[in-house]
PDB file of N, CA and C in Angstrom:
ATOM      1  N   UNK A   1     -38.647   1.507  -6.730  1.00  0.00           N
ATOM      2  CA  UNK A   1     -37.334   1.779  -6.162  1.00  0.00           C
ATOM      3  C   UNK A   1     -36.752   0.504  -5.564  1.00  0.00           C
ATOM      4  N   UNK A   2     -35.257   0.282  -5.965  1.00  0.00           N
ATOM      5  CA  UNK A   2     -34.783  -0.695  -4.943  1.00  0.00           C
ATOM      6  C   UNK A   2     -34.840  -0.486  -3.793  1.00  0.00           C
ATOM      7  N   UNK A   3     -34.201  -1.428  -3.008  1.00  0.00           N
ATOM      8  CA  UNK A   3     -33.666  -1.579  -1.719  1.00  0.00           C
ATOM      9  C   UNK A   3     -31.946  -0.867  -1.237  1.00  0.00           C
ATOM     10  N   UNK A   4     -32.400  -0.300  -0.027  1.00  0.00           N
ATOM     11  CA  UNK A   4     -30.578  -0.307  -0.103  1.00  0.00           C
ATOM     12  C   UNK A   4     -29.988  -1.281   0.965  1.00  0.00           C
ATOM     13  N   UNK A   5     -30.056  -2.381   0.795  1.00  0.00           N
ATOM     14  CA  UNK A   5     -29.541  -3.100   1.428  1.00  0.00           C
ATOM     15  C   UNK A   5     -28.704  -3.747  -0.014  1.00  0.00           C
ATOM     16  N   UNK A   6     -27.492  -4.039  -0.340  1.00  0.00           N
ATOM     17  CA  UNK A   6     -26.860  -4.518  -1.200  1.00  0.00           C
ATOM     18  C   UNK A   6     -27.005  -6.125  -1.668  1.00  0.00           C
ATOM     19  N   UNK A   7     -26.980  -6.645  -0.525  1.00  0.00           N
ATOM     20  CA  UNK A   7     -27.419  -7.828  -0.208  1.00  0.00           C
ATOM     21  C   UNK A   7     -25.872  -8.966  -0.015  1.00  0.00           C
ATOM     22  N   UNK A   8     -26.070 -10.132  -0.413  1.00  0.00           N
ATOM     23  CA  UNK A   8     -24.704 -10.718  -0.124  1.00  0.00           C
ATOM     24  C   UNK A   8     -23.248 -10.599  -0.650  1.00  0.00           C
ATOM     25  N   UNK A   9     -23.937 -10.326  -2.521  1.00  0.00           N
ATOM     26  CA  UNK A   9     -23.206 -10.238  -3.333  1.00  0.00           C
ATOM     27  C   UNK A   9     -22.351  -9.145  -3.541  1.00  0.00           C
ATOM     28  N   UNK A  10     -23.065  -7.435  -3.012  1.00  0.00           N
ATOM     29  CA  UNK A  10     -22.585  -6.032  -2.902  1.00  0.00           C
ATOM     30  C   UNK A  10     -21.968  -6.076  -1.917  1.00  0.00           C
ATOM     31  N   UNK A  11     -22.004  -7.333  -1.091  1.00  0.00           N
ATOM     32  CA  UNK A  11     -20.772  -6.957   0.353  1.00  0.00           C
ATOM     33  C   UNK A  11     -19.804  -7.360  -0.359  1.00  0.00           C
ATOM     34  N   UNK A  12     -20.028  -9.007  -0.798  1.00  0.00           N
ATOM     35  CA  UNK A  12     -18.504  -9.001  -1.583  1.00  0.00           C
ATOM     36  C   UNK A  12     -17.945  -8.734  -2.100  1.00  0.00           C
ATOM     37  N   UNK A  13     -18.442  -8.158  -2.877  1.00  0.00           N
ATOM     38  CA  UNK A  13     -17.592  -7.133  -3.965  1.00  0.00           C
ATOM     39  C   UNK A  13     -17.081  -5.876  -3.475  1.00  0.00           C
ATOM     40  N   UNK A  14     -17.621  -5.129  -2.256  1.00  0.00           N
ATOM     41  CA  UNK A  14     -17.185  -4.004  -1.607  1.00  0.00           C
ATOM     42  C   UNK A  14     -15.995  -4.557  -0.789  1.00  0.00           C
ATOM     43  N   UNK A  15     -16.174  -6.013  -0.509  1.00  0.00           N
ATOM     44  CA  UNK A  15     -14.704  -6.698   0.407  1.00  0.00           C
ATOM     45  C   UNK A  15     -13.641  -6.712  -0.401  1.00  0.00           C
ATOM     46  N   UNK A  16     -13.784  -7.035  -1.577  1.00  0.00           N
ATOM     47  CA  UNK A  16     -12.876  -7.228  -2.816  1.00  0.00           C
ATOM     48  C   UNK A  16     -12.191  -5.726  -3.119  1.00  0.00           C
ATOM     49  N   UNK A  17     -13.478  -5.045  -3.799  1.00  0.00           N
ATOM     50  CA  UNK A  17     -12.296  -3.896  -3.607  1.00  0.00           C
ATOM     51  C   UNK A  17     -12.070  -3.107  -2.847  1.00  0.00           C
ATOM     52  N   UNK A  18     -12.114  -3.422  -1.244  1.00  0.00           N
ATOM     53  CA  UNK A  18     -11.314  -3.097  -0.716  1.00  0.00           C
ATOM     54  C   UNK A  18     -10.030  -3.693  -0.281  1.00  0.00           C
ATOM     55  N   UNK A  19     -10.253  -4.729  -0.388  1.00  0.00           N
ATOM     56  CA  UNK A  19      -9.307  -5.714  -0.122  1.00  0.00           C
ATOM     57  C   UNK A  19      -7.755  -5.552  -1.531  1.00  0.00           C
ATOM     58  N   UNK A  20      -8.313  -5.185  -2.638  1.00  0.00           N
ATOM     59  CA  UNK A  20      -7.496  -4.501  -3.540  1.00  0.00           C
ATOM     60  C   UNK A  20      -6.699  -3.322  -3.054  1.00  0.00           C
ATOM     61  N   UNK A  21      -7.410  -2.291  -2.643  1.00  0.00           N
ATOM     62  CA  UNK A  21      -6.948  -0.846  -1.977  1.00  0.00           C
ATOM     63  C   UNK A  21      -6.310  -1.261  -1.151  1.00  0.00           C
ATOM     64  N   UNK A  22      -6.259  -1.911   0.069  1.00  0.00           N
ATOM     65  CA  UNK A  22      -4.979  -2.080   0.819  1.00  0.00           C
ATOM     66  C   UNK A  22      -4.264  -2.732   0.352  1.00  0.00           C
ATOM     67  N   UNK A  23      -4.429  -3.895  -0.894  1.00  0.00           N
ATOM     68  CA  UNK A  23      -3.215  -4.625  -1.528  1.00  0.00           C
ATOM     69  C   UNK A  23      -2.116  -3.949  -1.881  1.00  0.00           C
ATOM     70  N   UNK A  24      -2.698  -2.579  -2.437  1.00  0.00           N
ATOM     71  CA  UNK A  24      -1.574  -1.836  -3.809  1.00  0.00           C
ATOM     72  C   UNK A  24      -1.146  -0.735  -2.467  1.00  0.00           C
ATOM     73  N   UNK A  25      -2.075   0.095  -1.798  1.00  0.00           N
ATOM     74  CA  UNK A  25      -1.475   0.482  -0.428  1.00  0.00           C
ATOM     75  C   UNK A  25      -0.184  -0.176  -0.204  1.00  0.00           C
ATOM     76  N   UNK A  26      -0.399  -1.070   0.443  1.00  0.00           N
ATOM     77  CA  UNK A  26       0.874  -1.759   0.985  1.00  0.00           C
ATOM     78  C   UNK A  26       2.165  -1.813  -0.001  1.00  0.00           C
ATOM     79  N   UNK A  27       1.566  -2.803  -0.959  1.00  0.00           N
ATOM     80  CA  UNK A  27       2.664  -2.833  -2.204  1.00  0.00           C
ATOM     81  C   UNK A  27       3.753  -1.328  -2.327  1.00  0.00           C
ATOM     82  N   UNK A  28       2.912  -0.491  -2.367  1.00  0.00           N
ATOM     83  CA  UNK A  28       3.743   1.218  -2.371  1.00  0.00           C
ATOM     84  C   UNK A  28       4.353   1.697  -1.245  1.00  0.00           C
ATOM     85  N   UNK A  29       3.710   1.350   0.168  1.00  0.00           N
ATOM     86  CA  UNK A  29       4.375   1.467   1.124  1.00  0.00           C
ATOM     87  C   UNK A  29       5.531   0.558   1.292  1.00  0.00           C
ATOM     88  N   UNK A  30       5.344  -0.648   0.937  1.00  0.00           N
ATOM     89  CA  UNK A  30       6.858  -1.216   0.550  1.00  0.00           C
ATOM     90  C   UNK A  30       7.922  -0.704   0.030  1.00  0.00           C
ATOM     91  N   UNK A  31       7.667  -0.519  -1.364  1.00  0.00           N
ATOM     92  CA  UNK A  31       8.373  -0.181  -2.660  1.00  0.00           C
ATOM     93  C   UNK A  31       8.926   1.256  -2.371  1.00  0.00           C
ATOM     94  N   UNK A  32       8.217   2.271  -1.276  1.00  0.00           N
ATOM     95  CA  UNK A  32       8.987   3.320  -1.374  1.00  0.00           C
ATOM     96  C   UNK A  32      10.224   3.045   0.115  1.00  0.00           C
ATOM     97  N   UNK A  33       9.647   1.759   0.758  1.00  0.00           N
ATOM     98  CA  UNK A  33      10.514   1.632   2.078  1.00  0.00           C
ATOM     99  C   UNK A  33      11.522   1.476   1.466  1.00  0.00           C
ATOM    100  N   UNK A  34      11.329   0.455   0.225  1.00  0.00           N
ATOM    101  CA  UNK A  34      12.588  -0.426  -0.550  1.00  0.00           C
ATOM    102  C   UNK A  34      13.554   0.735  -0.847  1.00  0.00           C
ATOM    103  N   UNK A  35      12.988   1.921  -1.769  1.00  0.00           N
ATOM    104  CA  UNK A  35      13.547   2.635  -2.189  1.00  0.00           C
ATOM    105  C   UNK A  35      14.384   3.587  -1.027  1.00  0.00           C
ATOM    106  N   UNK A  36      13.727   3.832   0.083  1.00  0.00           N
ATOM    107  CA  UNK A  36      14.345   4.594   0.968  1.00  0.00           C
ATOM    108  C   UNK A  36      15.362   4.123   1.607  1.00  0.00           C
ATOM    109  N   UNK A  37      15.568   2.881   1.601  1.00  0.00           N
ATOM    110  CA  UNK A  37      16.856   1.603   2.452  1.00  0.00           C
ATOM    111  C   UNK A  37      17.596   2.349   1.659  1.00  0.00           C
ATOM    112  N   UNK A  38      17.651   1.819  -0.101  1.00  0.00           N
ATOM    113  CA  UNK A  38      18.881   1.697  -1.087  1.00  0.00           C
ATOM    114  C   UNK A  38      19.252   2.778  -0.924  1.00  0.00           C
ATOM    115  N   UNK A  39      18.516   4.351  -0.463  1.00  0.00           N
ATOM    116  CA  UNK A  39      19.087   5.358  -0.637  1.00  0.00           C
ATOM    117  C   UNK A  39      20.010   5.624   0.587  1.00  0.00           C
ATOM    118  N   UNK A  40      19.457   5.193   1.682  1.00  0.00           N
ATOM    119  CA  UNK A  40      20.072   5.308   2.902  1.00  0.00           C
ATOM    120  C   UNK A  40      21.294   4.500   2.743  1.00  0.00           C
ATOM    121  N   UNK A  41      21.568   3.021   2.391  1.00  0.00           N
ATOM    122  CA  UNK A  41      22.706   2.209   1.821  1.00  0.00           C
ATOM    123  C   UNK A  41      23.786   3.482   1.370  1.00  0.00           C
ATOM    124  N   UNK A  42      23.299   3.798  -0.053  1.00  0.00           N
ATOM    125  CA  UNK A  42      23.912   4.790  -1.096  1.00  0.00           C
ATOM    126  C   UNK A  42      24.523   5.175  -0.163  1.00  0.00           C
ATOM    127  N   UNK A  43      23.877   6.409   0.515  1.00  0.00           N
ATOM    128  CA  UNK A  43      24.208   7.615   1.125  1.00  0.00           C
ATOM    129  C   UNK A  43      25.581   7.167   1.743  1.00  0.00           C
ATOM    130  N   UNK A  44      25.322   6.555   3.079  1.00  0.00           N
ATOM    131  CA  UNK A  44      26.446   5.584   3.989  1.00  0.00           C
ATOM    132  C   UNK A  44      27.810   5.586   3.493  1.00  0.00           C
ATOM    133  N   UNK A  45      27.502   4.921   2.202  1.00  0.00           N
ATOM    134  CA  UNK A  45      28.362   4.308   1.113  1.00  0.00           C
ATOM    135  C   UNK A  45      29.735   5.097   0.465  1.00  0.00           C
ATOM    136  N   UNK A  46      29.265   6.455   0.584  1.00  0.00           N
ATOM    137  CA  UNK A  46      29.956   7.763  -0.063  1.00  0.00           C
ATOM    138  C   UNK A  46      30.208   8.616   1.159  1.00  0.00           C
ATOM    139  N   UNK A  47      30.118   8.246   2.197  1.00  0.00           N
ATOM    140  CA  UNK A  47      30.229   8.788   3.901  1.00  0.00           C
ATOM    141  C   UNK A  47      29.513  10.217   4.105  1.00  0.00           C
ATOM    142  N   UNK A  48      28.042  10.474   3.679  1.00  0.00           N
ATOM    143  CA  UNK A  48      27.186  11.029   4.045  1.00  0.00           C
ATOM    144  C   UNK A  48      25.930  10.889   4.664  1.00  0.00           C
ATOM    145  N   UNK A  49      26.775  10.423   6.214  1.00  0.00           N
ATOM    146  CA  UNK A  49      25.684   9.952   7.565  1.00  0.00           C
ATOM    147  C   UNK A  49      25.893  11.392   8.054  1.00  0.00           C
ATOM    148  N   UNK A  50      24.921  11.182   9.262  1.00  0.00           N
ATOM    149  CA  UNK A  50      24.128  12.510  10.156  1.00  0.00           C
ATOM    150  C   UNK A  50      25.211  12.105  11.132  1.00  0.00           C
ATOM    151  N   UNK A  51      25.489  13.237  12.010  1.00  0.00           N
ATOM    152  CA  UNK A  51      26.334  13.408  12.841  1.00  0.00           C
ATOM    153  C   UNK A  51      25.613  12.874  14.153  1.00  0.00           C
TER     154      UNK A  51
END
């Protein structure tokens, strides 16, 4: 049986992809902020603000 200790190389690679997962995280949390501005813009635009 192995070991479960991963050793140096299984950390890095567990840093990596995690370090991926919050990349594309973010990226989407952007991209839907982006999207939510332009809509809020839109909206404004055609004079359908909240009272």
């Amino acid at each position: 049986m192995g070991t479960t200790d991963p050793g140096p190389a299984g950390r890095g690679k567990w840093l990596r992809r995690f370090g991926w997962l919050l990349a594309i995280w973010l990226a989407s949390v952007g991209a839907l902020f982006a999207v939510a501005l332009v809509f809020r813009w839109l909206m404004r635009a055609v004079g359908l603000t909240a009272p």
